[in-house]
C-alpha atoms as a PDB file:
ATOM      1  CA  UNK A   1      59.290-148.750 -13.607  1.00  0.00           C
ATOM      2  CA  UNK A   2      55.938-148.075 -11.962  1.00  0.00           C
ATOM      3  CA  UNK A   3      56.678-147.394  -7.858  1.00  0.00           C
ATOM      4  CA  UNK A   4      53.183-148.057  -5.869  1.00  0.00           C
ATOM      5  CA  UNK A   5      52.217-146.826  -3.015  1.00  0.00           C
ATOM      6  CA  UNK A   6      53.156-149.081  -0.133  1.00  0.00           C
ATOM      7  CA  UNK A   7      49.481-149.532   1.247  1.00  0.00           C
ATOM      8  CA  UNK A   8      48.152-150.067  -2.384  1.00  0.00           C
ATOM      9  CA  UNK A   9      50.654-152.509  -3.156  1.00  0.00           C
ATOM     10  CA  UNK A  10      50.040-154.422   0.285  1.00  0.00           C
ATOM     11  CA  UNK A  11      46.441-154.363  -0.940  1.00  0.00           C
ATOM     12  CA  UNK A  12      47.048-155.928  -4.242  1.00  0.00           C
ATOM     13  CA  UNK A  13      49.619-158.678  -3.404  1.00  0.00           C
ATOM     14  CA  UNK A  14      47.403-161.315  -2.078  1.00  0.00           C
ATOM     15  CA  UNK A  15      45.016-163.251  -3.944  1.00  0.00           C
ATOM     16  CA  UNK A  16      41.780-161.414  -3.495  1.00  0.00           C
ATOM     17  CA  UNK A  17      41.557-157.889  -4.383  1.00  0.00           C
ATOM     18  CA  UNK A  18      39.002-154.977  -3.711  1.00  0.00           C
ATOM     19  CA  UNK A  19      39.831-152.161  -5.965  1.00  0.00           C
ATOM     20  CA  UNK A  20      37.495-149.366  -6.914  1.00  0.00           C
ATOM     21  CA  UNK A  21      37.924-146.360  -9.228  1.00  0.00           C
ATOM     22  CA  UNK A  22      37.585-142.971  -8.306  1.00  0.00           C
ATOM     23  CA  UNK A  23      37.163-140.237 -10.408  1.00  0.00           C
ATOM     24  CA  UNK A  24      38.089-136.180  -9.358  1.00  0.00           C
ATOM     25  CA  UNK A  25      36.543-133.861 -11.555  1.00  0.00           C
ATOM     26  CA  UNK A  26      37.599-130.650 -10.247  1.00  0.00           C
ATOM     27  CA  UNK A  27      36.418-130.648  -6.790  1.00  0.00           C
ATOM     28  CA  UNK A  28      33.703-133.201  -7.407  1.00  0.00           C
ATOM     29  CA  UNK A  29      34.313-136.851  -6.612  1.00  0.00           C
ATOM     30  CA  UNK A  30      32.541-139.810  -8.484  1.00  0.00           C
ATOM     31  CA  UNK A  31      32.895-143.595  -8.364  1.00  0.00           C
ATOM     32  CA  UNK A  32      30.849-146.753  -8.539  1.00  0.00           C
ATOM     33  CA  UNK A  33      30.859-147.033  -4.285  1.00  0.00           C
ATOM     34  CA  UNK A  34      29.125-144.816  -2.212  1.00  0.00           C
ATOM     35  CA  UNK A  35      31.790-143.546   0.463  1.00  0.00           C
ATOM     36  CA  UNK A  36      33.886-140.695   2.357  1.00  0.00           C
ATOM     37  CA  UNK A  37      37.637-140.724   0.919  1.00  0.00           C
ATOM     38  CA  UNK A  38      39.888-137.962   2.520  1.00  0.00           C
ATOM     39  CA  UNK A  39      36.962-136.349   4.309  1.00  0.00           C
ATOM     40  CA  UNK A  40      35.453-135.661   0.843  1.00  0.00           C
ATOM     41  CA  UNK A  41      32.035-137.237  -0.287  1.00  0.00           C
ATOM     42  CA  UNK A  42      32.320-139.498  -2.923  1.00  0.00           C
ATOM     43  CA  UNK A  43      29.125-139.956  -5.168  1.00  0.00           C
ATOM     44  CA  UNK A  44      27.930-143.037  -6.611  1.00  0.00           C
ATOM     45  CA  UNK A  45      27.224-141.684  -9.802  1.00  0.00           C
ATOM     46  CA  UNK A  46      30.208-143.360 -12.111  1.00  0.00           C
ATOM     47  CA  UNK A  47      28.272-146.254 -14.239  1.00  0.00           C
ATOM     48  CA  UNK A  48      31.591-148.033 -15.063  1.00  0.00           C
ATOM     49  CA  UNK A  49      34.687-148.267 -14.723  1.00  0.00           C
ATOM     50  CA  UNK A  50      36.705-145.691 -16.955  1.00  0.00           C
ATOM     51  CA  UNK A  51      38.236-146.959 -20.401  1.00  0.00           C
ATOM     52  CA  UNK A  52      41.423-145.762 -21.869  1.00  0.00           C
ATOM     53  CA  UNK A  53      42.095-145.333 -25.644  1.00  0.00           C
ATOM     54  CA  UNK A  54      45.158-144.152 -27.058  1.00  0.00           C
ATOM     55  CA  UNK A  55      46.833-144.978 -30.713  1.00  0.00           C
ATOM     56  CA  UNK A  56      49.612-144.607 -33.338  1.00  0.00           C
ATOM     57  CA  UNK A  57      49.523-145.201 -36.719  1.00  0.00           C
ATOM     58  CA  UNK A  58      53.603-145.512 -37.673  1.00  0.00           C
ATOM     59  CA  UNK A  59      52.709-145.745 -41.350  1.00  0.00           C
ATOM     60  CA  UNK A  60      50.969-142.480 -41.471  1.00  0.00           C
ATOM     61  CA  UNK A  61      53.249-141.024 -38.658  1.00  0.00           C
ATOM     62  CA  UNK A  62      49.665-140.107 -36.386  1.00  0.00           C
ATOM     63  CA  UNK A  63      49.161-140.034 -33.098  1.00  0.00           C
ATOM     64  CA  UNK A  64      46.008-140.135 -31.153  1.00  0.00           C
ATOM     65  CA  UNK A  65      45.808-138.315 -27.963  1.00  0.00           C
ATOM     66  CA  UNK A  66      44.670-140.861 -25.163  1.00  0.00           C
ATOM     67  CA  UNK A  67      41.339-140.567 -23.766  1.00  0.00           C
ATOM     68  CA  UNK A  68      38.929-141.747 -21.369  1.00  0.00           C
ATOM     69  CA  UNK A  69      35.308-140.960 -21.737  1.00  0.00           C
ATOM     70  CA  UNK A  70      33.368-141.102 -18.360  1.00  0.00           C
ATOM     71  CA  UNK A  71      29.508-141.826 -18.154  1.00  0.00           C
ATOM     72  CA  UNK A  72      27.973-140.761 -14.918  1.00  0.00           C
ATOM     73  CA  UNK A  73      24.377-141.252 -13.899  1.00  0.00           C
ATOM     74  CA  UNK A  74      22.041-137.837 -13.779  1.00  0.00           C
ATOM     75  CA  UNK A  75      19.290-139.333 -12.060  1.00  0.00           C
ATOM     76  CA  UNK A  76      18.615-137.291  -8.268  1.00  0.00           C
ATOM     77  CA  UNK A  77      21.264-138.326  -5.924  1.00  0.00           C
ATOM     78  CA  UNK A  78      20.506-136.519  -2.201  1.00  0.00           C
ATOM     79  CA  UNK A  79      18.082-134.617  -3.798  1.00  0.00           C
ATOM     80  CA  UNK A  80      20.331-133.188  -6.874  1.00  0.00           C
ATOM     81  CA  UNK A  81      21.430-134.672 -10.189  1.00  0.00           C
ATOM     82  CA  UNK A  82      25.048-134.491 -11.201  1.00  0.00           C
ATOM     83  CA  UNK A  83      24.025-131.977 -13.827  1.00  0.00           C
ATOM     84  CA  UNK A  84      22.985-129.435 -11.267  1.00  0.00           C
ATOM     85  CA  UNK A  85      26.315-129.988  -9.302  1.00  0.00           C
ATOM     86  CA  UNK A  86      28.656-128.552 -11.737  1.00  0.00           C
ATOM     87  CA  UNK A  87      28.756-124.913 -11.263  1.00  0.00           C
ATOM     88  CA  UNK A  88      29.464-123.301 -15.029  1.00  0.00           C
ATOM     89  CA  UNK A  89      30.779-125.241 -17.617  1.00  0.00           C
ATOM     90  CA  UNK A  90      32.795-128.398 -17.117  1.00  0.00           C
ATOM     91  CA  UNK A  91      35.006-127.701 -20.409  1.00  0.00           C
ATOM     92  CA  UNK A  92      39.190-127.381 -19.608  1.00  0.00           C
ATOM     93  CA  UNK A  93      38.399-128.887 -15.690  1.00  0.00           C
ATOM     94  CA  UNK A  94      41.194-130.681 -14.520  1.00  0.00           C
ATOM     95  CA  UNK A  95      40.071-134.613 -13.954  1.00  0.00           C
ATOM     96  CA  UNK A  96      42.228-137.369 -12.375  1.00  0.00           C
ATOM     97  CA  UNK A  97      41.961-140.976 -11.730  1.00  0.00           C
ATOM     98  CA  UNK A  98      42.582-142.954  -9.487  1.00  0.00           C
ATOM     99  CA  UNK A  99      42.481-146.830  -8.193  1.00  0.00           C
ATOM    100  CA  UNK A 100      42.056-147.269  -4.686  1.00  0.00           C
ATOM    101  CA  UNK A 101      41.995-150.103  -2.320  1.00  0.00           C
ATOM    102  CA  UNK A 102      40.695-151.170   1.654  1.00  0.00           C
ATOM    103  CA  UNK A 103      43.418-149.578   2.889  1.00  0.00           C
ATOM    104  CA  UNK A 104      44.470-146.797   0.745  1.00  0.00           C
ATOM    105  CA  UNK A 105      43.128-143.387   2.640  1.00  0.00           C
ATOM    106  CA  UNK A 106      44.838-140.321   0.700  1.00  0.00           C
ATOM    107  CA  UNK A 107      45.242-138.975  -2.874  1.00  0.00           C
ATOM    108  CA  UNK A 108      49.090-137.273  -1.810  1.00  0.00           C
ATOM    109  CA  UNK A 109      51.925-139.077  -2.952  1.00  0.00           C
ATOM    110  CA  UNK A 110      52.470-141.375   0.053  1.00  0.00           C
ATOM    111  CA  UNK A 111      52.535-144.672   1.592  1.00  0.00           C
ATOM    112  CA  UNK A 112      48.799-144.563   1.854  1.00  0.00           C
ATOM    113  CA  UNK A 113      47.977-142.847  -1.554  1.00  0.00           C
ATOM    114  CA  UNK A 114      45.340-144.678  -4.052  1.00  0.00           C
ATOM    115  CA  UNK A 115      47.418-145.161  -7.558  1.00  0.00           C
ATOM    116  CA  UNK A 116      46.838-142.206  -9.988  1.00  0.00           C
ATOM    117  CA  UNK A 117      45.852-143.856 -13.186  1.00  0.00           C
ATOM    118  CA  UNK A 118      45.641-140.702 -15.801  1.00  0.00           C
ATOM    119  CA  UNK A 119      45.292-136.932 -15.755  1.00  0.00           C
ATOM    120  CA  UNK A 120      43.680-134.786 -17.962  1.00  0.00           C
ATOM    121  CA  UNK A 121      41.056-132.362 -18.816  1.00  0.00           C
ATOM    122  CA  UNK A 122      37.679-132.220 -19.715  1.00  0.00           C
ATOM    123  CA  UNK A 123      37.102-131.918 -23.562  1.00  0.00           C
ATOM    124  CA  UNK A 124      33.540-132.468 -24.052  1.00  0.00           C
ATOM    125  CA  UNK A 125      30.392-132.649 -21.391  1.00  0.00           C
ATOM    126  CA  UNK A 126      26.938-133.516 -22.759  1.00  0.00           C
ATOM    127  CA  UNK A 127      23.983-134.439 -20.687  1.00  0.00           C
ATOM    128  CA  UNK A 128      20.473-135.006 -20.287  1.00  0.00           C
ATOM    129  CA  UNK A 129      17.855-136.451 -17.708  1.00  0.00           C
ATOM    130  CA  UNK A 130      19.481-140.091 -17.415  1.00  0.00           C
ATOM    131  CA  UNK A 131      22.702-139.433 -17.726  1.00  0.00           C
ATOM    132  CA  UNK A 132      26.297-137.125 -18.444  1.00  0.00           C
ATOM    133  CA  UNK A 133      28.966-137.942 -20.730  1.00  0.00           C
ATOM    134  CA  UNK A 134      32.436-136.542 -20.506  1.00  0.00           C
ATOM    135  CA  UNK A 135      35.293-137.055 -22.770  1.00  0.00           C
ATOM    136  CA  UNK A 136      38.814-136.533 -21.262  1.00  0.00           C
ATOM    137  CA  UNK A 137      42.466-135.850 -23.121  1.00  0.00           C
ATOM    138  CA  UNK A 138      45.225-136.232 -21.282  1.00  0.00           C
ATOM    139  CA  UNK A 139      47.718-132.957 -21.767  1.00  0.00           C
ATOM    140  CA  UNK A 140      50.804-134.638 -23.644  1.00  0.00           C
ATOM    141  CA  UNK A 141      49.312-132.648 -26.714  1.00  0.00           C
ATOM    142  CA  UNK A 142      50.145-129.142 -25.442  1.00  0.00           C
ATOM    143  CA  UNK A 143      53.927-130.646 -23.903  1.00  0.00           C
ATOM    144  CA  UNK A 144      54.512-132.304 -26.696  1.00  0.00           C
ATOM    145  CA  UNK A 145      53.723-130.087 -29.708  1.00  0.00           C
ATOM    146  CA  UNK A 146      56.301-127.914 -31.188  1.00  0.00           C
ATOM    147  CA  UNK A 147      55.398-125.757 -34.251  1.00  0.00           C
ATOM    148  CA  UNK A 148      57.999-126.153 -36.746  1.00  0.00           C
ATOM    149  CA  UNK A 149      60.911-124.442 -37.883  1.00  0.00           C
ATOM    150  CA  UNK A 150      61.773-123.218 -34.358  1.00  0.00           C
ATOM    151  CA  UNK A 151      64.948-121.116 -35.171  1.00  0.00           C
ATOM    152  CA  UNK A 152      64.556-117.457 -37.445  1.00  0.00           C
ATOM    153  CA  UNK A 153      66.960-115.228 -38.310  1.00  0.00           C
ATOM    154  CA  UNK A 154      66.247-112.136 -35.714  1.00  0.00           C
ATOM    155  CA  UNK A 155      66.810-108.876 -36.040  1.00  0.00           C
ATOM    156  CA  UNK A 156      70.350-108.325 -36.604  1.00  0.00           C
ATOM    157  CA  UNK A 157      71.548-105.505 -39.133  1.00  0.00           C
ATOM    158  CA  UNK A 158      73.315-107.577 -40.985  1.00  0.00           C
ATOM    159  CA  UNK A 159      69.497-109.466 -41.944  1.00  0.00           C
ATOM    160  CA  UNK A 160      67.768-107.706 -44.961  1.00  0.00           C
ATOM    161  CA  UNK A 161      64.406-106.147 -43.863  1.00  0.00           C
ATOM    162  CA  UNK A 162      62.464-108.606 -45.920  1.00  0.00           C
ATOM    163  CA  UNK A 163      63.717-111.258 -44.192  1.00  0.00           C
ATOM    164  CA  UNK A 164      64.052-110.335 -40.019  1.00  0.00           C
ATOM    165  CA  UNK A 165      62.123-112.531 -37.934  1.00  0.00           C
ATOM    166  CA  UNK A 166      61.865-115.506 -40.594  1.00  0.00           C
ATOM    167  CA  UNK A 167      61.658-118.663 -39.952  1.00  0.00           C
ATOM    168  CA  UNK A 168      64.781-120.545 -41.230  1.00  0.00           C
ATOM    169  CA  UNK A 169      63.726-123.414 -43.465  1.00  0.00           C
ATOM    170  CA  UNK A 170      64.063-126.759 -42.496  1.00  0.00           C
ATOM    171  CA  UNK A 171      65.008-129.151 -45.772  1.00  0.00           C
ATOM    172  CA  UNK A 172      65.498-132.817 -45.467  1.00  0.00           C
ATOM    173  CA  UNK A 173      67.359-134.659 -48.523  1.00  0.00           C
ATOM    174  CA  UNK A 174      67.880-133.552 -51.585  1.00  0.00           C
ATOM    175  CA  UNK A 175      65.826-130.683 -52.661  1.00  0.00           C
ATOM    176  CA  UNK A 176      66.093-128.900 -56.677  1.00  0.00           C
ATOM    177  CA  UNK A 177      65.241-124.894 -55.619  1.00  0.00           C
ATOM    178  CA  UNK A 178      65.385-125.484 -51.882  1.00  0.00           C
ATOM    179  CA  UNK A 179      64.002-122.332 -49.957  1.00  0.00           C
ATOM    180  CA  UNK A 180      66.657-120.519 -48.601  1.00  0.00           C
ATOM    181  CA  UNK A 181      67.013-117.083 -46.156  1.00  0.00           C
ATOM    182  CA  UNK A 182      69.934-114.568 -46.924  1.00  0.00           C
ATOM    183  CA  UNK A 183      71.858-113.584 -44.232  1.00  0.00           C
ATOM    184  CA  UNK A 184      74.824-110.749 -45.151  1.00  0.00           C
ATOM    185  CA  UNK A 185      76.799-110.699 -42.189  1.00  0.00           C
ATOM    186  CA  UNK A 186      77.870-114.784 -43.188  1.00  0.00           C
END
């Protein structure tokens, strides 16, 4: 079950609501409003609102890592585009999301937090005079990954030297000449 903040879901409750996005790349803040959230200047460089994509194919047992892709506006803003903002490259930079409303003032996990929407890092940044595009992949690849078989055999004497530090096989059903690791001591 989803637990909003207390402000945020004060905000959202009645029948007219004012939420706006706001997007943290690294120490840089972006949304559609121009504004000062948590003492940190927010540009109005975010074109729209972000888009999430995610996907699984059961049939061919894929999954597609969820992403958002971001468009912000490179035109001069204060005398500077976007582009000239980020210091190095943008690649790996952590990103988060977040909705906020009227009375939401904080992006800590409290009463008067905005709602953290996704988290993720930047996979691809292209740009040019009008404006930057950046893709973003949440992390749940790297946590959820596991290369495959997990368990070897070690070092033990009573392992052959051909076979220390193998992988032991993993076979499912009913396999004729099934790999196999040869273990002495068992």
């Amino acid at each position: 079950m989803l637990t909003l903040p207390a402000n945020f879901e004060n905000d959202i409750s009645g029948r007219d609501t004012n939420l706006i996005p706001l997007v943290r790349i690294g120490d840089i803040y972006v949304s559609t409003n121009s504004m000062t959230y948590a003492t940190n200047p927010v540009l109005p460089l975010l074109t729209s609102n972000p888009s999430l994509k995610e996907s699984i194919d059961i049939e061919k047992r894929n999954y597609k890592i969820s992403n958002i892709s971001l468009t912000i506006n490179n035109f001069p803003y204060e005398g500077q585009r976007f582009s000239d903002r980020v210091e190095g490259s943008l690649i790996n930079t952590p990103v988060e999301v977040y909705w906020i409303s009227p009375s939401t003032t904080t992006l800590d996990d409290t009463d008067t937090s905005g709602l953290k929407i996704y988290q993720g890092q930047v996979r691809r940044y292209d740009h040019d005079d009008t404006s930057c595009k950046i893709t973003v992949e949440d992390r749940s690849q790297a946590t959820l990954h596991k290369d495959l078989p997990i368990a070897n055999l070690g070092t033990d004497d009573s392992v052959p030297d051909k076979y220390k530090n193998k992988p032991i096989p993993m076979v499912y059903g009913h396999v004729d000449r099934s790999p196999c690791v040869v273990d002495t001591g068992k």
